[in-house]
C-alpha atoms as a PDB file:
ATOM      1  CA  UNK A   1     -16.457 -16.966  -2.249  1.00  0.00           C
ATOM      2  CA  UNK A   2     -13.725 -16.783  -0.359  1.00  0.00           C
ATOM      3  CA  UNK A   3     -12.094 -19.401   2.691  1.00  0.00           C
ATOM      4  CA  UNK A   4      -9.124 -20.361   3.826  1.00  0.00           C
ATOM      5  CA  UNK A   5      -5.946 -21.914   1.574  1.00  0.00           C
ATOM      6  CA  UNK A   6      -6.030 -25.637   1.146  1.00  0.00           C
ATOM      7  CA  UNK A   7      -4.169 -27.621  -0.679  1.00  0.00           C
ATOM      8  CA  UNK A   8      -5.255 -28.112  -4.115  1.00  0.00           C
ATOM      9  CA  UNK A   9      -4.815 -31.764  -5.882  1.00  0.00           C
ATOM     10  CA  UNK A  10      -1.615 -31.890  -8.928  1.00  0.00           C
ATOM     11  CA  UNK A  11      -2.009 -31.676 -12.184  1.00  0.00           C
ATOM     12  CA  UNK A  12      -1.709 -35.509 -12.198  1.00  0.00           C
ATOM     13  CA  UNK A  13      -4.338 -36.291  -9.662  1.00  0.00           C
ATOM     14  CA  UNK A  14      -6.698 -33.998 -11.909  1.00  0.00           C
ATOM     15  CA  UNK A  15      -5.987 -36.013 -15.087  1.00  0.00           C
ATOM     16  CA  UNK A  16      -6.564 -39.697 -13.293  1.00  0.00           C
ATOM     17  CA  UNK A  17      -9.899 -38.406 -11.469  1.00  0.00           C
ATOM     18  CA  UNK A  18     -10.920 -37.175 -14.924  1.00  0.00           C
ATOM     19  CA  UNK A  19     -10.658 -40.859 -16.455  1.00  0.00           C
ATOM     20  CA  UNK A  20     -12.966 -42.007 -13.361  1.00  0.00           C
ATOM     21  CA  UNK A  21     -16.632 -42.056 -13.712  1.00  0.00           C
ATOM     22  CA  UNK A  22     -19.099 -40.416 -11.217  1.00  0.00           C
ATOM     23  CA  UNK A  23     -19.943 -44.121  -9.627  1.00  0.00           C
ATOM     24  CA  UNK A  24     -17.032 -45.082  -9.560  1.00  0.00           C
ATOM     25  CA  UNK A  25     -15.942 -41.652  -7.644  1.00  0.00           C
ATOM     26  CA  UNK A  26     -19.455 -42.296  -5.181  1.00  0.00           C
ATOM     27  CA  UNK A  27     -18.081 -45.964  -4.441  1.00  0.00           C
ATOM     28  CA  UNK A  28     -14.790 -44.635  -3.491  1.00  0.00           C
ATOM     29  CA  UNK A  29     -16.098 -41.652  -1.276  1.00  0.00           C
ATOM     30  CA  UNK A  30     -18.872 -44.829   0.196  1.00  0.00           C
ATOM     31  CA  UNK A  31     -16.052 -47.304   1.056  1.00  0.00           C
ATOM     32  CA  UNK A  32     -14.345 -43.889   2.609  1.00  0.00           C
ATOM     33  CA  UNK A  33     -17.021 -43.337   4.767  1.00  0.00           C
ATOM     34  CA  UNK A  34     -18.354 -40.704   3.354  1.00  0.00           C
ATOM     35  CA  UNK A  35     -22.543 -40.600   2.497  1.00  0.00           C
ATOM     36  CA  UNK A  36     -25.093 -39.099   0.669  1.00  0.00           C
ATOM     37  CA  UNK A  37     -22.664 -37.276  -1.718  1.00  0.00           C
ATOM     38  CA  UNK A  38     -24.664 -35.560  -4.229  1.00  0.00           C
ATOM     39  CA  UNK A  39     -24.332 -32.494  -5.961  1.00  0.00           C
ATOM     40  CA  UNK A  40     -27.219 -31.446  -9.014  1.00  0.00           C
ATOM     41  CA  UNK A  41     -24.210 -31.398 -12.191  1.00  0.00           C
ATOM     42  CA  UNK A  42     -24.346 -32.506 -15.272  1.00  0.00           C
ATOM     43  CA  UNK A  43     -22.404 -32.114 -18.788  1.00  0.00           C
ATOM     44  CA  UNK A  44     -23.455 -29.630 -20.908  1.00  0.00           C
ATOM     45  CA  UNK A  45     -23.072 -32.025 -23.969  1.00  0.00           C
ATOM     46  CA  UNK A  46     -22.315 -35.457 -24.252  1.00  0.00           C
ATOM     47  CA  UNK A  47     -18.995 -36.269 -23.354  1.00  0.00           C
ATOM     48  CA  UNK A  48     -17.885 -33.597 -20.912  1.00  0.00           C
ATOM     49  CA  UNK A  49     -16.677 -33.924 -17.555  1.00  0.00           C
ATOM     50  CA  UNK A  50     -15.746 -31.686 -14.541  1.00  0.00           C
ATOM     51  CA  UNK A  51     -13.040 -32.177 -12.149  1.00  0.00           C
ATOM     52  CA  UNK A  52     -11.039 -30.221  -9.942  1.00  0.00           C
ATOM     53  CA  UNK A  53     -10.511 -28.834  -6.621  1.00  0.00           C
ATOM     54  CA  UNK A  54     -13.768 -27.001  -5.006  1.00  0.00           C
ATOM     55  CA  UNK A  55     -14.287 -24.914  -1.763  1.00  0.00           C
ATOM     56  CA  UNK A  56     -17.831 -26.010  -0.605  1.00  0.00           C
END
């Protein structure tokens, strides 16, 4: 896929959003004004998580 550059989050803003849990995360983006967030992910194992930047 390809889009247009945009600016992609620091290595610190990675590593706090990583400590955050997905409700947490769907509260934020609520209070934000921004609804019905969902995308079908899940951890492969126990334990994992995903975060990053994403062109969608």
């Amino acid at each position: 896929m390809q889009g247009p550059d945009f600016d992609r989050p620091t290595a610190e803003v990675i590593e706090q959003l990583s400590r955050a849990g997905t409700a947490t995360l769907q509260g934020i983006l609520k209070r934000m004004g921004v609804r019905r967030v969902w995308m079908p992910l899940y951890p492969l194992k126990s334990g994992m998580k995903c975060v990053g930047p994403a062109l969608t």
